[in-house]
C-alpha atoms as a PDB file:
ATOM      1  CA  UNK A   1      -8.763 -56.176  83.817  1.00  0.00           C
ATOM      2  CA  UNK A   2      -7.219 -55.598  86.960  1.00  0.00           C
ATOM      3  CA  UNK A   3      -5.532 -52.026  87.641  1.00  0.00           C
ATOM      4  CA  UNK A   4      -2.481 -50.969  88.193  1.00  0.00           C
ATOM      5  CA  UNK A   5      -2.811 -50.794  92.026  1.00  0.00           C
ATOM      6  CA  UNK A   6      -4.547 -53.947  92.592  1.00  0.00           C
ATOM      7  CA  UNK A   7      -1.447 -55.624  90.821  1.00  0.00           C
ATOM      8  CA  UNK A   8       1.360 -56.939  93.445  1.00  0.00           C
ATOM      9  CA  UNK A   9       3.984 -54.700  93.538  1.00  0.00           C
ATOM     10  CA  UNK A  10       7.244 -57.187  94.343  1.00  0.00           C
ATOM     11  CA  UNK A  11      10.178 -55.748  96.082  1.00  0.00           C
ATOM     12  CA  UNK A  12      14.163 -57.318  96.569  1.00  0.00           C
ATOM     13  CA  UNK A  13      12.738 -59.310  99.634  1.00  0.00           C
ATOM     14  CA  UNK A  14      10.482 -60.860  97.667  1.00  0.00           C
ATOM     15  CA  UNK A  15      13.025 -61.745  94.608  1.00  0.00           C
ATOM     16  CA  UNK A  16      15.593 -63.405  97.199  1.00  0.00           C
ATOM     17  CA  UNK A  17      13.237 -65.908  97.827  1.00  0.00           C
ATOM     18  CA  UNK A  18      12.193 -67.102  93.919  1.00  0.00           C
ATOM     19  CA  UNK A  19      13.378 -70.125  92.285  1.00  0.00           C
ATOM     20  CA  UNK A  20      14.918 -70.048  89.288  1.00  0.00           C
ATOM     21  CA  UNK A  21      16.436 -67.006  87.414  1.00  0.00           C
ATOM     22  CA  UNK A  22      14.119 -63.704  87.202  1.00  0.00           C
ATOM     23  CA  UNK A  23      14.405 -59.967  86.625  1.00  0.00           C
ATOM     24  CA  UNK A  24      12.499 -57.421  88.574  1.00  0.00           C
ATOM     25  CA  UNK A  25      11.980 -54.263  86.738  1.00  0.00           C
ATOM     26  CA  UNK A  26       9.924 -51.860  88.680  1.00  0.00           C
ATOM     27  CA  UNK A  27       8.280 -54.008  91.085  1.00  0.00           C
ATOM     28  CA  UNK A  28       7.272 -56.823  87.834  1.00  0.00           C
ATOM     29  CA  UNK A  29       8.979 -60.092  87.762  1.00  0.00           C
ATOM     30  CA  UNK A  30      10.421 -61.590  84.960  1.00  0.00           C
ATOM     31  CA  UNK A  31      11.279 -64.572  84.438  1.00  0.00           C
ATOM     32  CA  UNK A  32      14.666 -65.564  82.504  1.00  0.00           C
ATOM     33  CA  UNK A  33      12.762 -68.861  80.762  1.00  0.00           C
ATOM     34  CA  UNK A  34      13.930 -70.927  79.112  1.00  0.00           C
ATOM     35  CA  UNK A  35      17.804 -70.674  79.352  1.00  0.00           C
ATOM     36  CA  UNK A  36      19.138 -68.842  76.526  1.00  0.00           C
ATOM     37  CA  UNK A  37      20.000 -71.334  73.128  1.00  0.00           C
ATOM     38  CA  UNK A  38      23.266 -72.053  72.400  1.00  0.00           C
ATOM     39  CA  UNK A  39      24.259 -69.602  69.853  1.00  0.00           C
ATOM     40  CA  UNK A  40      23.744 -66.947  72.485  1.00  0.00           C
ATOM     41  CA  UNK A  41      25.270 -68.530  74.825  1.00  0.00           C
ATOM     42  CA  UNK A  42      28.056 -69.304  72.590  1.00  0.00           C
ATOM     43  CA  UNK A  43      28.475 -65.707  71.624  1.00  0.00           C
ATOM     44  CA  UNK A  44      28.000 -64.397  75.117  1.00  0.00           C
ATOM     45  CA  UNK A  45      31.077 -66.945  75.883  1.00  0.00           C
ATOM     46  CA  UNK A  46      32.950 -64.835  73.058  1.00  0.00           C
ATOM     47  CA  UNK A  47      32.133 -61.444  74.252  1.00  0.00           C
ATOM     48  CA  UNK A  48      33.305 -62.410  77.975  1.00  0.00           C
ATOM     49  CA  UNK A  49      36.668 -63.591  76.382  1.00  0.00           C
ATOM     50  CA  UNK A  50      37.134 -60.673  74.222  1.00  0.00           C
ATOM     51  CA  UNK A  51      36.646 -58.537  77.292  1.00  0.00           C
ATOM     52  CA  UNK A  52      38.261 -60.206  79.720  1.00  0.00           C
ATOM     53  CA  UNK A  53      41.758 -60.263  77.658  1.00  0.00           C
ATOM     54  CA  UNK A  54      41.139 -56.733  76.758  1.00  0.00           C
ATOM     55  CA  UNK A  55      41.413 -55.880  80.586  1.00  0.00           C
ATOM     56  CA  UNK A  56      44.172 -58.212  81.252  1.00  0.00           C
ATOM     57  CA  UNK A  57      46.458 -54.761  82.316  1.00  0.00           C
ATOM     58  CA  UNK A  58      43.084 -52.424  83.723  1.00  0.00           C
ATOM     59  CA  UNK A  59      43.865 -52.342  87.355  1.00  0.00           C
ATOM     60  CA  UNK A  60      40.522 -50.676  87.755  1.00  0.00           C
ATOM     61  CA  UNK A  61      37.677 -52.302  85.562  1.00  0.00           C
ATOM     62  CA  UNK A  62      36.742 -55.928  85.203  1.00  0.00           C
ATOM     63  CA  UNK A  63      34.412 -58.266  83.379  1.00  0.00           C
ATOM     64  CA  UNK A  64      31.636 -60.036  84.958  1.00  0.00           C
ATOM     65  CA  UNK A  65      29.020 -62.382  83.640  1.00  0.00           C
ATOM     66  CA  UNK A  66      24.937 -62.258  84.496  1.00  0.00           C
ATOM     67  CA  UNK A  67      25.045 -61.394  88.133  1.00  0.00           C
ATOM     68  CA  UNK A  68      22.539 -58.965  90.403  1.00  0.00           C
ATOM     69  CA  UNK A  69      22.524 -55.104  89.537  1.00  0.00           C
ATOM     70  CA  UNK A  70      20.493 -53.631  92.226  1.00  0.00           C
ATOM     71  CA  UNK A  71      19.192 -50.668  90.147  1.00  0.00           C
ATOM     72  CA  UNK A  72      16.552 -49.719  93.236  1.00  0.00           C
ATOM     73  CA  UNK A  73      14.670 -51.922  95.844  1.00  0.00           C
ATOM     74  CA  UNK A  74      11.716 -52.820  92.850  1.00  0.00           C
ATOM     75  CA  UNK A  75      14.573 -52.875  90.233  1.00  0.00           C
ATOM     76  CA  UNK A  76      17.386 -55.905  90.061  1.00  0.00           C
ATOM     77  CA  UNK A  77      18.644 -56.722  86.283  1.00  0.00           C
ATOM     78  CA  UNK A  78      20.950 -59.835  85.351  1.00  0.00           C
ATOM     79  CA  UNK A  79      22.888 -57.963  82.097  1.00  0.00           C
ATOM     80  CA  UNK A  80      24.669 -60.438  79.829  1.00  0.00           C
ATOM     81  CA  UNK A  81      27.850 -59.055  79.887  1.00  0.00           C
ATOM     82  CA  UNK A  82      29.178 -56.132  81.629  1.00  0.00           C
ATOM     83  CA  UNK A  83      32.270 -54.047  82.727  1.00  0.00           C
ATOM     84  CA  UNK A  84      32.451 -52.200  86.063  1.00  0.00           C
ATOM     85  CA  UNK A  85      34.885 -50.134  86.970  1.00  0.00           C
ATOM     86  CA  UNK A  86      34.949 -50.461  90.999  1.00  0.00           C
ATOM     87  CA  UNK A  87      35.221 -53.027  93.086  1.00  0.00           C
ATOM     88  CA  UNK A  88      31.876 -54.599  94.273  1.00  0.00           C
ATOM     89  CA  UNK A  89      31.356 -55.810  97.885  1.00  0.00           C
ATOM     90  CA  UNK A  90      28.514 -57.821  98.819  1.00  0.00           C
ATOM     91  CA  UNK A  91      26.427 -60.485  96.891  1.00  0.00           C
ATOM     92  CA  UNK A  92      25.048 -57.809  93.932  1.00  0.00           C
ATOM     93  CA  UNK A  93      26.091 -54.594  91.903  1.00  0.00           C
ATOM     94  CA  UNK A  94      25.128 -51.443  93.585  1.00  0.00           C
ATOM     95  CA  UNK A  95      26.250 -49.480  91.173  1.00  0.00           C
ATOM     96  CA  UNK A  96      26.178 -48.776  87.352  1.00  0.00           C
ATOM     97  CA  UNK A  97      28.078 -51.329  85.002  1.00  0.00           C
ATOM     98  CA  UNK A  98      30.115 -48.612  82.785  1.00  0.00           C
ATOM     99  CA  UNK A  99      29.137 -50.985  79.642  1.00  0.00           C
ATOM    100  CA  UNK A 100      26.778 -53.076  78.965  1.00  0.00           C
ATOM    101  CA  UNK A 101      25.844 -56.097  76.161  1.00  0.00           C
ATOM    102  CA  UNK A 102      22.522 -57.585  76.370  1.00  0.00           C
ATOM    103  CA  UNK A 103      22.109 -60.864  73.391  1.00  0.00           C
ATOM    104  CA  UNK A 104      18.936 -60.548  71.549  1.00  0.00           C
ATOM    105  CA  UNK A 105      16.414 -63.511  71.614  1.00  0.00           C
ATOM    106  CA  UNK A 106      13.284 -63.812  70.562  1.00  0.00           C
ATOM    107  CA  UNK A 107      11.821 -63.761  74.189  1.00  0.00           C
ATOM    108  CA  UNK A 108      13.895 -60.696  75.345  1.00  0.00           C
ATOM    109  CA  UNK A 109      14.058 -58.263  72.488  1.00  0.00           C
ATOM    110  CA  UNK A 110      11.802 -55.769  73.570  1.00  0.00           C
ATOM    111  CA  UNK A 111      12.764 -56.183  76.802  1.00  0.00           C
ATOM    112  CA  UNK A 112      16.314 -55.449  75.881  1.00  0.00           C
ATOM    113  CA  UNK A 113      15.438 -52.825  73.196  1.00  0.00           C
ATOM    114  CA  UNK A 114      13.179 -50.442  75.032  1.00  0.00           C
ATOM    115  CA  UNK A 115      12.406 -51.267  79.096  1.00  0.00           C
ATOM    116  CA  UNK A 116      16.452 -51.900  79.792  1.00  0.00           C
ATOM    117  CA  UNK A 117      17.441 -49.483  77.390  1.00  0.00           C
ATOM    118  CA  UNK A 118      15.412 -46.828  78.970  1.00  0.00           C
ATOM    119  CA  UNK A 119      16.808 -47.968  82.499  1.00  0.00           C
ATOM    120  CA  UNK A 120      20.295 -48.008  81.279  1.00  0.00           C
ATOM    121  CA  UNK A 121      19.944 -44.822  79.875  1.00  0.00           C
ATOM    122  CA  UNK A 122      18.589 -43.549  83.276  1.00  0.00           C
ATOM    123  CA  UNK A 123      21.126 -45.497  85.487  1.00  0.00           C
ATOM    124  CA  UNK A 124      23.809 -43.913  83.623  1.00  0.00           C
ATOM    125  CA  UNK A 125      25.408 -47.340  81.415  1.00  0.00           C
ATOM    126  CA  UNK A 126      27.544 -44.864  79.331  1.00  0.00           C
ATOM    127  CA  UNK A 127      28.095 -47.209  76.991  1.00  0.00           C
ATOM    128  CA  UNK A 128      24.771 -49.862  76.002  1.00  0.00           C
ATOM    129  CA  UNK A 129      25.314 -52.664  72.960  1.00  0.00           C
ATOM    130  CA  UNK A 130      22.316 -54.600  72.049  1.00  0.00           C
ATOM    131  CA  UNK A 131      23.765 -57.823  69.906  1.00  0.00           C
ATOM    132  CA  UNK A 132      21.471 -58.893  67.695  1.00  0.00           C
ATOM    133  CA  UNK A 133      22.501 -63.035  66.410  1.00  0.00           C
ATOM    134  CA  UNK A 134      20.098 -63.210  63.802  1.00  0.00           C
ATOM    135  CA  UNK A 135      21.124 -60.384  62.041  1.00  0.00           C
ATOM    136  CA  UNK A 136      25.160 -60.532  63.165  1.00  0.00           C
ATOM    137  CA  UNK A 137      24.943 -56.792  63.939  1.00  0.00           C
ATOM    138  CA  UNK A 138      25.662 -55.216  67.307  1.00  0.00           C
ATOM    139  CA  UNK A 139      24.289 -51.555  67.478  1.00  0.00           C
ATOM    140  CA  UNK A 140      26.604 -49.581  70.153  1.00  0.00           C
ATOM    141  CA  UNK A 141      25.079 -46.621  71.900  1.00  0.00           C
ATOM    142  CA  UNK A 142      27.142 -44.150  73.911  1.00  0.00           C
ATOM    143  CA  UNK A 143      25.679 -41.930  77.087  1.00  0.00           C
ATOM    144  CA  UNK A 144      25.918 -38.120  76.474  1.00  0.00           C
ATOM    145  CA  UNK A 145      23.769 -35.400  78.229  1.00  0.00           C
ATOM    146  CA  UNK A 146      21.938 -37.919  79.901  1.00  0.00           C
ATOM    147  CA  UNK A 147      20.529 -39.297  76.108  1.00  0.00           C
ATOM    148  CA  UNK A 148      22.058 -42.290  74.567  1.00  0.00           C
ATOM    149  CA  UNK A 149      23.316 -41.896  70.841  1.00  0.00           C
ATOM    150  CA  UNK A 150      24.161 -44.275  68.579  1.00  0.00           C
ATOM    151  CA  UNK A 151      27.952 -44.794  68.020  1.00  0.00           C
ATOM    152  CA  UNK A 152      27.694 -47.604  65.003  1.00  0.00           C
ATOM    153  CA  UNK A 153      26.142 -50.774  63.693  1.00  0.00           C
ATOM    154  CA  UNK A 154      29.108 -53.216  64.190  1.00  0.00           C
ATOM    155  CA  UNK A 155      29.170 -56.011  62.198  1.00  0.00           C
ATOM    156  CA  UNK A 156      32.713 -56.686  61.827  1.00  0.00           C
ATOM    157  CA  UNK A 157      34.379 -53.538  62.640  1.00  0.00           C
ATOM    158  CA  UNK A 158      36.645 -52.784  65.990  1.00  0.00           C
ATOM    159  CA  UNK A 159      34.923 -50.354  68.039  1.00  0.00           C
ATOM    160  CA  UNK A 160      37.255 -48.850  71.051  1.00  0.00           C
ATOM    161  CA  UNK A 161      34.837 -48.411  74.504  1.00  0.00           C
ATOM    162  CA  UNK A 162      36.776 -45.261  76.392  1.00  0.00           C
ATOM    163  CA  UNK A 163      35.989 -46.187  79.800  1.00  0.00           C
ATOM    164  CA  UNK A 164      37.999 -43.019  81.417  1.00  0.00           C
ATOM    165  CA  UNK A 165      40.740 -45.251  83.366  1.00  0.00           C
ATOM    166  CA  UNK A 166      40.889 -47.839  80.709  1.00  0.00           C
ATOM    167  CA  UNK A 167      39.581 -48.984  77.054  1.00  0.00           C
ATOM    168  CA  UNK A 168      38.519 -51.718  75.280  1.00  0.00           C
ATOM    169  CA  UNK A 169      39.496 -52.298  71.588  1.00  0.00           C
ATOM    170  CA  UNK A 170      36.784 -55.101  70.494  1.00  0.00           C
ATOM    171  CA  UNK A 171      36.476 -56.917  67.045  1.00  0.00           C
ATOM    172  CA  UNK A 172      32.876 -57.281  66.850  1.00  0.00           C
ATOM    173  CA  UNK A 173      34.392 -59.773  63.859  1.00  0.00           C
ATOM    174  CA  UNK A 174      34.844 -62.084  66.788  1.00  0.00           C
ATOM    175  CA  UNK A 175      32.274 -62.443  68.263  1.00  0.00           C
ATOM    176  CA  UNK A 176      30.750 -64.037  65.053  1.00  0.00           C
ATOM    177  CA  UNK A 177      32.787 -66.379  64.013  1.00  0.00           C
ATOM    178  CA  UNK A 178      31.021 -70.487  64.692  1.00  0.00           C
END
């Protein structure tokens, strides 16, 4: 087994030039096969709606879709859904999304559960939901002290996101619904 210094250690350089969709989480690749199934697609669709309306009259925070957070030069993440409050210039984030929703699948949940949580955490996400399909339960974590804590298990409750300049009522009922 080889160590961990004879292992490539892959940089942002080395992403721009990959095919395909692929994460790089401290100088690993990973890639974002196969395309996510249609029920999390679908529900990533409602999420992005949900959000989107809910900013209609936020001067200062938007919705985006999977697009290049450049946590460090080793560390670029494609988050499911996001809010940032700032306006980004170039082709990636630079900065922390203030929330975050990552869709569970069977080839991402630990992924999603523990390595992006952990970065999240770090990065300063303050608020993290990790949507879980199979169980129709989206457990909402909040940033305080530098520690995230859980907030609640939504199901179908309406959870409001304070983002400081703006908030976000959202019917996690929603989000369900075929």
């Amino acid at each position: 087994m080889l160590s961990p210094e004879e292992l490539p250690h892959y940089v942002y350089a080395d992403y721009r030039l990959w095919e395909g969709r692929w994460e790089l989480i401290e100088g690993i690749p990973y890639a974002m096969t196969p395309s996510p199934n249609f029920r999390h697609q679908k529900i990533s669709q409602k999420i992005a709606r949900l959000l989107d309306e809910s900013l209609d009259n936020c001067k200062h925070c938007q919705a985006v879709l999977p697009v290049d957070w450049k946590v460090s030069d080793d560390t670029v993440l494609q988050p499911d859904n996001m809010v940032i409050c700032y306006r980004p210039s170039g082709d990636f984030l630079f900065k922390a999304p203030s929330l975050i929703f990552e869709i569970l699948s069977p080839s991402t949940s630990g992924k999603d559960r523990k390595t992006k949580y952990s970065i999240y955490e770090r990065e300063g996400v303050v608020f993290y939901c990790i949507v879980d399909p199979e169980n129709s339960v989206s457990k909402i974590y909040r940033l305080r002290d530098g520690r995230y804590i859980k907030q609640m298990d939504a199901t179908d409750e309406t959870f409001e996101f304070d983002l400081g300049k703006c908030s976000i009522d959202l019917d996690f009922s929603q989000i369900w619904k075929e």
